[in-house]
Protein backbone atom coordinates (compact mmCIF):
# COMPACT_ATOMS: atom_id res chain seq x y z
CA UNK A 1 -112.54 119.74 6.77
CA UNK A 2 -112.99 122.44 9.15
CA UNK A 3 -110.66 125.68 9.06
CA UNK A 4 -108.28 126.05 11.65
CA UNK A 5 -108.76 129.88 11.75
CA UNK A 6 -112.70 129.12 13.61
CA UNK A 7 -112.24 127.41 16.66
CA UNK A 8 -116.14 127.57 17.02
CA UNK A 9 -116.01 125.98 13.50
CA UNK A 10 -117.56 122.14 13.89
CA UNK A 11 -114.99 119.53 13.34
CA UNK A 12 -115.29 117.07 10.25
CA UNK A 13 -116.33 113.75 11.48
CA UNK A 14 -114.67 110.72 9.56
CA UNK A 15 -116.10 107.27 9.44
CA UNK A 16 -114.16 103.86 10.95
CA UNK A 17 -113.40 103.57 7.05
CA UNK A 18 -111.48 106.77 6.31
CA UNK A 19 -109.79 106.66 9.45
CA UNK A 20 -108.34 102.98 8.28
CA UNK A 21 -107.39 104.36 5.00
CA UNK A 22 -105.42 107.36 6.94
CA UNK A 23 -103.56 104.58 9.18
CA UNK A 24 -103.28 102.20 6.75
CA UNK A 25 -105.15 99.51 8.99
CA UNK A 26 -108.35 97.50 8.73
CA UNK A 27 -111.27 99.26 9.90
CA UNK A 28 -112.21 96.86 12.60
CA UNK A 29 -108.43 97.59 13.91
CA UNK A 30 -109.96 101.39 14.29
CA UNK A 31 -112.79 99.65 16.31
CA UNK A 32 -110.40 98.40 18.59
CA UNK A 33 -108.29 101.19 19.09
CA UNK A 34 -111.72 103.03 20.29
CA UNK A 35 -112.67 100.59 22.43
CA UNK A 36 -109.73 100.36 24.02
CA UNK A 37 -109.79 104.28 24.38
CA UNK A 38 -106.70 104.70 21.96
CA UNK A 39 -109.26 106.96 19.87
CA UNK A 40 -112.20 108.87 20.94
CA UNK A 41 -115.39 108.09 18.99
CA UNK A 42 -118.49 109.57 18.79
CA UNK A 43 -122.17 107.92 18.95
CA UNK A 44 -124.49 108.76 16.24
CA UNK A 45 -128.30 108.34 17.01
CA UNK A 46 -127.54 104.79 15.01
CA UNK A 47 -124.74 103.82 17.19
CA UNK A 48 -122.15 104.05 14.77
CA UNK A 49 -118.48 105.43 15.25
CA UNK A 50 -117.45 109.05 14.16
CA UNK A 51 -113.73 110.54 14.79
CA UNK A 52 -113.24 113.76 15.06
CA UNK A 53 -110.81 114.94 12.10
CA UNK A 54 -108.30 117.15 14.13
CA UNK A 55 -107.63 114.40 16.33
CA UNK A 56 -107.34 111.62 14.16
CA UNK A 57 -104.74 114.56 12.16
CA UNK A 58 -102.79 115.07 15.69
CA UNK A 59 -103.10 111.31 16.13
CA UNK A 60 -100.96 111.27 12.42
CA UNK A 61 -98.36 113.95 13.22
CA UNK A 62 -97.30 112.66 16.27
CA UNK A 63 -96.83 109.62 15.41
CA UNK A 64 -95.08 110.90 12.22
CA UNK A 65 -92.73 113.15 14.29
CA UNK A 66 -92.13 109.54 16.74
CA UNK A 67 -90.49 106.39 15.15
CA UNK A 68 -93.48 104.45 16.00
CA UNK A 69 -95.31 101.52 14.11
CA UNK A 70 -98.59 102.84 13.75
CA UNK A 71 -100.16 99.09 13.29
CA UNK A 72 -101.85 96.71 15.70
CA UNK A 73 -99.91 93.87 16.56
CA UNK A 74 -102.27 92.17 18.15
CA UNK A 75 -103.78 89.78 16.75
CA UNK A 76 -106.93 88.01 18.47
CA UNK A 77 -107.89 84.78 17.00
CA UNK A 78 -111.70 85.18 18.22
């Protein structure tokens, strides 16, 4: 992970995957959340999802400091 103390330090990226196991949620819920714009993502040359580690950590402490569920509800039957 990058150090706080360089803010021209690159951020950690973390895959759908990690991001699940940080949340506790599927990874395709972690999908969702970006396409809904709940997350930010970023596009590798493949296409695939990165998050940026200090936001998915901010992401985490609010929701700590907020008596939140941090699961999707919403279940689509498609």
């Amino acid at each position: 992970m990058a150090s706080t103390d360089d803010p021209d330090a690159p951020d950690a990226l973390l895959t759908p995957s990690e991001v699940a196991q940080l949340f506790r949620v599927n990874p395709k819920t972690v999908t969702r959340w970006a396409r809904a714009g709940k997350l930010t993502a970023i596009r590798t040359l493949g296409g695939h999802r990165r998050f940026r580690a200090s936001e998915i950590q901010r992401c985490l402490e609010e929701l700590s400091h907020e008596d939140v569920p941090i699961t999707d509800n919403n279940h689509h039957t498609s």
